[in-house]
Protein backbone atom coordinates (compact mmCIF):
# COMPACT_ATOMS: atom_id res chain seq x y z
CA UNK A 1 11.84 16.63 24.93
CA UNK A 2 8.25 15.37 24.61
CA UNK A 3 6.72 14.13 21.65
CA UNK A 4 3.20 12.90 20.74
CA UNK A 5 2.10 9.29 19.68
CA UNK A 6 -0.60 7.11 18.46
CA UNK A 7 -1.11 4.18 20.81
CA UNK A 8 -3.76 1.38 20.01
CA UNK A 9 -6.05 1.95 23.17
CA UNK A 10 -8.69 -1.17 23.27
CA UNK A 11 -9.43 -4.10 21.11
CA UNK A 12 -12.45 -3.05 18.05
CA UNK A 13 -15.38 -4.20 19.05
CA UNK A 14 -16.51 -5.22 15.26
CA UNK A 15 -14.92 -2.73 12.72
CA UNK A 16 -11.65 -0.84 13.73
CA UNK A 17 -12.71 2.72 14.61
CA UNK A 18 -10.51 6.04 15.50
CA UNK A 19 -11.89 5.27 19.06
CA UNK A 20 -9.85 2.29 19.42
CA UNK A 21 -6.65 4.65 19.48
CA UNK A 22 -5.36 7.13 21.85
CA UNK A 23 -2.88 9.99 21.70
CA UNK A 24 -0.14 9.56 23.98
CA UNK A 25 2.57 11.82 25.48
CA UNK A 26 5.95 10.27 24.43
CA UNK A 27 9.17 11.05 26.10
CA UNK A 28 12.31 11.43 23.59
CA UNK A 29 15.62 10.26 24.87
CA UNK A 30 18.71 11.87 24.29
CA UNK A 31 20.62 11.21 21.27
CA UNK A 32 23.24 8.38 20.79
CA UNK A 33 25.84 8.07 18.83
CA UNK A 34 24.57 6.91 15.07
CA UNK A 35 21.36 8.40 15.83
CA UNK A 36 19.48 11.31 14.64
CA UNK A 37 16.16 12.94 16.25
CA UNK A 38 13.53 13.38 13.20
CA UNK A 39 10.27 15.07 12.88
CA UNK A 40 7.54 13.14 11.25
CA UNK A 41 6.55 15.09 7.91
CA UNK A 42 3.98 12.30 6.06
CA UNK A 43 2.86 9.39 7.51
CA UNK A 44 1.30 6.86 4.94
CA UNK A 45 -0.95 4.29 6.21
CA UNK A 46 -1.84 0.42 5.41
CA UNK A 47 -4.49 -1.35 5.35
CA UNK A 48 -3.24 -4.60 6.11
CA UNK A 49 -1.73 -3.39 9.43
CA UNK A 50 -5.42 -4.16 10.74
CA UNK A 51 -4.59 -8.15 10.59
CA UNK A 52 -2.05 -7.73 12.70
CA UNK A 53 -4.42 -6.03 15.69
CA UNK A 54 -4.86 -8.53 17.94
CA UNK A 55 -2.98 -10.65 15.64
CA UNK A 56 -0.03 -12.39 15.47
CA UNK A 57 3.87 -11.62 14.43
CA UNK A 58 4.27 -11.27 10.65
CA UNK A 59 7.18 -10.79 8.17
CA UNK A 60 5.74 -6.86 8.28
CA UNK A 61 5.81 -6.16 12.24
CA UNK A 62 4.63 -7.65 15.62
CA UNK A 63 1.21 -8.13 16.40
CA UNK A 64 -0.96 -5.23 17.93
CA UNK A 65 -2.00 -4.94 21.43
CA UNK A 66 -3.49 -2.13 23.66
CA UNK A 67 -0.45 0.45 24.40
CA UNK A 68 1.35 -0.49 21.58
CA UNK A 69 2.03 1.82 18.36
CA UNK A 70 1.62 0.83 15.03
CA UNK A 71 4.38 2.04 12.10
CA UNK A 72 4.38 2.03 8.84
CA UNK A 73 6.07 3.96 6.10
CA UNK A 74 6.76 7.55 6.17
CA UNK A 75 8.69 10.78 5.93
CA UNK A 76 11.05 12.28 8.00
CA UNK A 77 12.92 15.16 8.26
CA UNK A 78 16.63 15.12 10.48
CA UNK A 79 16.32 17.75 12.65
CA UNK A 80 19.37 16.73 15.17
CA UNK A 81 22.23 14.14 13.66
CA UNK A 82 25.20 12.41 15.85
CA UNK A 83 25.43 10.62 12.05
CA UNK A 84 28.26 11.70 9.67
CA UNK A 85 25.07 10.29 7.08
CA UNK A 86 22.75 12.82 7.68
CA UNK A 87 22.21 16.61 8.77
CA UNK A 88 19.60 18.96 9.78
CA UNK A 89 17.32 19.46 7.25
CA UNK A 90 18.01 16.03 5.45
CA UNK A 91 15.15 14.33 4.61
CA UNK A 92 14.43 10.49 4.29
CA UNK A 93 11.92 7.59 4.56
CA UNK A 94 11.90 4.96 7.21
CA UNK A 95 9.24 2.28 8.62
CA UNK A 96 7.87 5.41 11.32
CA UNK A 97 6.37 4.43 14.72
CA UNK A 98 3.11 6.86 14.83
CA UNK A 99 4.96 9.23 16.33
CA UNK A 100 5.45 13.17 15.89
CA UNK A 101 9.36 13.45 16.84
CA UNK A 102 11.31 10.49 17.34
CA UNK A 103 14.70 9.19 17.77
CA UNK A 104 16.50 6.80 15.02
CA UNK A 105 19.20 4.62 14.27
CA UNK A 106 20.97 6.26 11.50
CA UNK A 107 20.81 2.75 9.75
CA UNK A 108 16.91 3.19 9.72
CA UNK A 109 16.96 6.11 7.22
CA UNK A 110 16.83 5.55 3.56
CA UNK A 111 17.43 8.93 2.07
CA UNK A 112 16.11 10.83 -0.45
CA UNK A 113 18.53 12.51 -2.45
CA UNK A 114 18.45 16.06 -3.68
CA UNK A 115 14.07 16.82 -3.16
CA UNK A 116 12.94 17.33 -6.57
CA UNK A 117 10.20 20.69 -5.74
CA UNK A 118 7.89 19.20 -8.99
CA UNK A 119 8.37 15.53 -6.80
CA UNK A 120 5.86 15.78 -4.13
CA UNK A 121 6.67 14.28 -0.64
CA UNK A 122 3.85 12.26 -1.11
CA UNK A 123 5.26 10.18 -3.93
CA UNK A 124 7.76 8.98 -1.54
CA UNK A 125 5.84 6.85 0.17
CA UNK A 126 3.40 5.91 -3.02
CA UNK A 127 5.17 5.18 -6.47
CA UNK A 128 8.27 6.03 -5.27
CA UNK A 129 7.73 4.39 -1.89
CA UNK A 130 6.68 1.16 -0.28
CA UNK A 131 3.44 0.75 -1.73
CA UNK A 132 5.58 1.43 -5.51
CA UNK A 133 7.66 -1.21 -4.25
CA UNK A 134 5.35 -3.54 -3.34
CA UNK A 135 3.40 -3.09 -6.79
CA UNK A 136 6.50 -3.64 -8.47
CA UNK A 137 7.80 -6.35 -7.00
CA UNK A 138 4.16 -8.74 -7.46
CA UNK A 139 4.10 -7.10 -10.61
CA UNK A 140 6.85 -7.56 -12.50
CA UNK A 141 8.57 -10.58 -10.43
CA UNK A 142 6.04 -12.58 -9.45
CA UNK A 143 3.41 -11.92 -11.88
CA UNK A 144 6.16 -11.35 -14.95
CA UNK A 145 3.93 -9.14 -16.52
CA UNK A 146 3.91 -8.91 -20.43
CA UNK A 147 2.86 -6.61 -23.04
CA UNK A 148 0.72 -8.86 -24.24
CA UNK A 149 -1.46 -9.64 -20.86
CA UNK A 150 -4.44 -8.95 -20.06
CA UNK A 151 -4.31 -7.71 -16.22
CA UNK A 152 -7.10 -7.44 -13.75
CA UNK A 153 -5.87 -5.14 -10.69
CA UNK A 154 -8.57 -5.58 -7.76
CA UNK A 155 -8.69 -2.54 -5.45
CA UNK A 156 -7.35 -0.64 -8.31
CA UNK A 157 -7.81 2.46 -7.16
CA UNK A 158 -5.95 1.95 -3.34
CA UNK A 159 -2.06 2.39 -2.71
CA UNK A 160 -0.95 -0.39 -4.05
CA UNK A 161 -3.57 -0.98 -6.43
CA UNK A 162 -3.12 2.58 -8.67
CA UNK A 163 0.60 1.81 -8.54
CA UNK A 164 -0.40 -1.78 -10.10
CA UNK A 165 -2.00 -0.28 -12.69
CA UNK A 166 -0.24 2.74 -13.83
CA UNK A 167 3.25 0.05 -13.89
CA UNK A 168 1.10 -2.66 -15.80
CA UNK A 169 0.00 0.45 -18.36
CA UNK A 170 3.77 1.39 -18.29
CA UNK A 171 5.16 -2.19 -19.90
CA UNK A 172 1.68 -1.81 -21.99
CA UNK A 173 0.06 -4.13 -20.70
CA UNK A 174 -4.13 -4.29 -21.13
CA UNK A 175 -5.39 -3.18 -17.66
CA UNK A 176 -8.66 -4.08 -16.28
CA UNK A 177 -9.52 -2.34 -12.73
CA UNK A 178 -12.36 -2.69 -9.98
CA UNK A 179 -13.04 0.00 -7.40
CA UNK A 180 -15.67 0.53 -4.78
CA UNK A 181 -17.12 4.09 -6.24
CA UNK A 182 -17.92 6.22 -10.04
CA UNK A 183 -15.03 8.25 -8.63
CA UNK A 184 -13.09 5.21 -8.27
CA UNK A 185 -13.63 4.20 -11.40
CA UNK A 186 -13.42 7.36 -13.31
CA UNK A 187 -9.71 7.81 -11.50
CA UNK A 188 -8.53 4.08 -13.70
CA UNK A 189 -9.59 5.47 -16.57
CA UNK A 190 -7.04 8.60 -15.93
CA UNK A 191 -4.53 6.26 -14.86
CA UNK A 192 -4.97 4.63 -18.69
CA UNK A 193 -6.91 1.55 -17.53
CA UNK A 194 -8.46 -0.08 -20.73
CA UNK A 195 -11.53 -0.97 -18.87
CA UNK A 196 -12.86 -0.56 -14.69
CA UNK A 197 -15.54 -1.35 -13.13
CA UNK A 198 -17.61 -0.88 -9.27
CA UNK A 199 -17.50 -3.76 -7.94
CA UNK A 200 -20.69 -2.58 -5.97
CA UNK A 201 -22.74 -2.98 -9.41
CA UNK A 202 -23.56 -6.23 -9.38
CA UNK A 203 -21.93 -9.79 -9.18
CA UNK A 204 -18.28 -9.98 -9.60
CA UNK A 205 -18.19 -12.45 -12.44
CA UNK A 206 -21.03 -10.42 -14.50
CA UNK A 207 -18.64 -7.20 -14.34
CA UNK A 208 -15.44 -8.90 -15.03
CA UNK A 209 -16.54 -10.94 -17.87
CA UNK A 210 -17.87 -7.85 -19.11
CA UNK A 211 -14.88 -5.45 -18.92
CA UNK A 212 -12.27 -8.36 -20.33
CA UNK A 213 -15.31 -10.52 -22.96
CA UNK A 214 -11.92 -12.25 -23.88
CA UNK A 215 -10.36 -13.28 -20.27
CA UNK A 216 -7.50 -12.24 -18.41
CA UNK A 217 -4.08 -13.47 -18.26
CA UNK A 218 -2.64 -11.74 -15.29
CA UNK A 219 -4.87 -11.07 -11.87
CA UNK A 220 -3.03 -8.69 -9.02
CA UNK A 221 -5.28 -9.10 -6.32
CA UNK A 222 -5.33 -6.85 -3.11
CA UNK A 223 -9.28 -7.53 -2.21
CA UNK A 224 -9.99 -11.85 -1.68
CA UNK A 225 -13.21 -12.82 -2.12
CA UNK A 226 -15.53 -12.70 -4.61
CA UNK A 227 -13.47 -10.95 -7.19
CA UNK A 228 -10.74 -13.67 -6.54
CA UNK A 229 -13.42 -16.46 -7.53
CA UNK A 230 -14.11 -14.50 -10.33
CA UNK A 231 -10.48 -14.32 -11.43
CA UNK A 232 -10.41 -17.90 -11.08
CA UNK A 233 -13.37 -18.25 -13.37
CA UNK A 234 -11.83 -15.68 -16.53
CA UNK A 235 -8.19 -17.05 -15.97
CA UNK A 236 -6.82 -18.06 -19.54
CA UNK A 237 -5.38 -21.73 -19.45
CA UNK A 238 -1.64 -21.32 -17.36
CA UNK A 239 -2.47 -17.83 -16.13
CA UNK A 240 -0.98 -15.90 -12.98
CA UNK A 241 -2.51 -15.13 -9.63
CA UNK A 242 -0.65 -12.76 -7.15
CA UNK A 243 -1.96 -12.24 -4.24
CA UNK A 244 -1.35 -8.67 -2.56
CA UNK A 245 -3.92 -8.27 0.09
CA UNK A 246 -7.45 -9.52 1.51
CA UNK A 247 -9.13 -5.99 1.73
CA UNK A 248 -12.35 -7.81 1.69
CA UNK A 249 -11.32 -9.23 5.53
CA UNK A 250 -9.38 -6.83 6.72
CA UNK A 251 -10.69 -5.65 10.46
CA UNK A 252 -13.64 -6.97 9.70
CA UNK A 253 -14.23 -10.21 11.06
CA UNK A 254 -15.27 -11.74 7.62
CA UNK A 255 -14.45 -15.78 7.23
CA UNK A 256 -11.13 -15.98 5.61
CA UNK A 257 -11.86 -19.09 4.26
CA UNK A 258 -10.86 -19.20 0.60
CA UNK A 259 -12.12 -19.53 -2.76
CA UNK A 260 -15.15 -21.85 -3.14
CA UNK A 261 -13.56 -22.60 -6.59
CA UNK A 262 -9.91 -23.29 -6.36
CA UNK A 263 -10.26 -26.34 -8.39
CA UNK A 264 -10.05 -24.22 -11.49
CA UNK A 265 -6.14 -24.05 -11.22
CA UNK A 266 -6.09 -27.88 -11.31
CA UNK A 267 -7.63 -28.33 -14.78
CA UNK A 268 -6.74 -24.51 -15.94
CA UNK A 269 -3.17 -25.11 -14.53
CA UNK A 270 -3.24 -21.58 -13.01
CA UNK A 271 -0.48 -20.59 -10.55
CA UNK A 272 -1.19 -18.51 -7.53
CA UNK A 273 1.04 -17.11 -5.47
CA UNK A 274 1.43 -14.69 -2.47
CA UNK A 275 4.27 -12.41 -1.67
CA UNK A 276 6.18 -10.83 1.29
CA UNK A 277 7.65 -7.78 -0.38
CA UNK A 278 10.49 -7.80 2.43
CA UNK A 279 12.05 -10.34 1.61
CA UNK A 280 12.79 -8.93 -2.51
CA UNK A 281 14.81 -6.32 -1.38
CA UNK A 282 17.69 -6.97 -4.13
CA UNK A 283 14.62 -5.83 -6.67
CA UNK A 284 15.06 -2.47 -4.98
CA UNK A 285 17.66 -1.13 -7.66
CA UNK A 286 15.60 -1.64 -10.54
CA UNK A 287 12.26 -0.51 -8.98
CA UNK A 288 13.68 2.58 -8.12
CA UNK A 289 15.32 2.83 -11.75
CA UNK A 290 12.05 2.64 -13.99
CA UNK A 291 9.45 4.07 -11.17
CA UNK A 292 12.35 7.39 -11.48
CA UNK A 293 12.39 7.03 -15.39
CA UNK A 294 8.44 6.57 -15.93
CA UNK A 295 7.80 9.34 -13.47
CA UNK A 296 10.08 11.79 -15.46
CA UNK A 297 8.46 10.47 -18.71
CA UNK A 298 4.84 11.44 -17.18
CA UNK A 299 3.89 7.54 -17.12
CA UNK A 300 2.91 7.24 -14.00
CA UNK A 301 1.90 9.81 -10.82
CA UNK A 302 1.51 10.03 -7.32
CA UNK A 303 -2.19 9.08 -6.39
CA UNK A 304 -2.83 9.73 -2.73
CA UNK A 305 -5.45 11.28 -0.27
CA UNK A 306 -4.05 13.53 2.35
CA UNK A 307 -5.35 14.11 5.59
CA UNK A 308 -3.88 17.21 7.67
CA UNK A 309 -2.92 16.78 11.07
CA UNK A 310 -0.90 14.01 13.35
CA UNK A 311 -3.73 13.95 15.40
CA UNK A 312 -6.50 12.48 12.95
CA UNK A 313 -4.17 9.81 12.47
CA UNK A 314 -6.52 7.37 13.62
CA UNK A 315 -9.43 8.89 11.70
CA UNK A 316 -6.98 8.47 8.65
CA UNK A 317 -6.60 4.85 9.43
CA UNK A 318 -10.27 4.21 10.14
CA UNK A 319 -11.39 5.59 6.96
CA UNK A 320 -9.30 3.92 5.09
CA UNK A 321 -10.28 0.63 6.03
CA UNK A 322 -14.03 1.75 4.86
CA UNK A 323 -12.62 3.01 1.59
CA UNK A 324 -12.68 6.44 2.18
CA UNK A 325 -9.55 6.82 0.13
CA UNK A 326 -8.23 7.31 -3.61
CA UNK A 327 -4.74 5.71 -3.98
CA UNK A 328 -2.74 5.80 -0.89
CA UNK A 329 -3.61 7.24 2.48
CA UNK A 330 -1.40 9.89 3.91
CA UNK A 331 -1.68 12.03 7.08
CA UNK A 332 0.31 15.39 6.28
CA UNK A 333 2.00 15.71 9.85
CA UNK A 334 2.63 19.34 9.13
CA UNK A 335 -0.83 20.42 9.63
């Protein structure tokens, strides 16, 4: 059986482009025992997977060379099993190689019980899936969010980022969010965001101070940069930093150095830290309990761009990296 994949094809040359991938003829192999052959049905994508091009091994996956194939989150649907755990037709979610039909070990699969028909697919890989997960987890664990904070969520309006702020809204929490657009921005305030702001307005500091005149307690960062000097600056004394992401240097080449004013958590006595969401696995349980419960209750929704087709995969992952999404970035696979 043949198959179809998406194979890095060349080092970018400045900003990661859909020309730096290929599509790829992939041979499946025949089942084995424990395994089941699954078609890809949504494919979400990450922004972060552009550090590893080129880069190094990480906690997340091997770094990216030419030939190679990137994976990430998505979902699948069993349509051969040598598994007593699954059958055709089964759906479930697993960490996906780009690839249209694939085989898996059973083991791989995380399933997902009894498809709800008012429960999108999509949700599955946003506030139900990894990127849910992930905002959960620096949420709630590392940043032990209260009702009474005052949260600034940078790149509000990504994956992870609209799950940070509709979960922060959900303890009721006071949510501050930047984006890069008026759509952007317009999409926090649906989410219930107290105040948002484009980041493209003007200096970072100006905005923030502006949007939260009485500081923040709480700052989720998935950008770097600027907006995590101006954190810094409108922390109240002992607040939290959790840091998500570097959008700001993704694929871009941009010095990672860090911020020009980290002395402010010596005489603020802020606390910064930076998570692998990997490795919190026991928090799984409880994510899945209140991201099920606030769904149901209408607290939070799926927020996601779709693109159709396996094969603009690479567009997908391109634009994304330029912003050209709201919430998470999916590829619908049955287009």
């Amino acid at each position: 059986m043949e198959s179809h994949e998406v194979q890095l094809a060349s080092y970018p040359d400045g900003a990661i482009a859909a020309r730096d991938f290929r599509i790829a003829t992939a041979y499946v192999p025949e089942l084995g025992e424990g395994q089941v052959l699954v078609r890809l049905r949504r494919l979400g994508l990450n922004a972060g997977l552009a550090n590893r091009i080129g880069g190094p091994d990480t906690a997340y996956g091997p770094g990216i060379r030419p030939g190679d194939v990137p994976a990430s989150d998505g979902v699948v649907e069993v349509v051969e099993s040598r598994s007593e755990a699954f059958g055709p037709g089964d759906l479930a979610v697993r960490k996906s190689p780009w690839r249209s039909i694939d085989v898996a070990d059973a083991g791989e699969l995380r399933a997902i019980p009894e498809p709800d028909p008012d429960v999108p697919l999509e949700a599955h890989l946003t506030v139900l899936g990894h990127v849910g997960f992930t905002a959960y987890t620096g949420m709630m664990r590392f940043g032990a969010v209260r009702t009474t904070d005052t949260v600034f969520v940078s790149g509000a309006a990504g994956g992870v980022g609209s799950c940070a702020v509709q979960f922060a809204k959900a303890v009721g929490a006071t949510v501050i969010g930047s984006a890069g657009s008026p759509k952007k921005v317009r999409l926090l305030g649906e989410l219930g965001a107290d105040a948002a702001f484009n980041h493209h307005e003007g200096p970072a500091l100006e905005l923030l101070r502006a949007a939260a005149p009485e500081g923040i307690d709480l700052f989720y960062d998935n950008v770097g940069g600027e907006q995590l000097e101006a954190a810094l600056e409108e922390l109240h004394f002992g607040g939290r930093v959790v840091i998500c992401g570097a959008a700001s240097q993704y694929g871009k080449g941009t010095d990672s150095r860090g911020p020009a004013n980290y002395t402010r958590m010596i005489h603020r006595q802020l606390v910064m830290r930076g998570f692998d969401v990997t490795h919190n696995e026991d928090l799984r349980p409880d994510f899945e309990a209140d991201a099920s419960n606030w769904l149901r209750a209408g607290k939070i929704r799926s927020i996601h761009t779709a693109i159709d087709g396996f094969d603009r995969t690479a567009e997908a992952f391109a634009s994304l990296l330029c912003g050209g999404n709201i919430g998470r970035m999916i590829v619908d696979c049955d287009g």
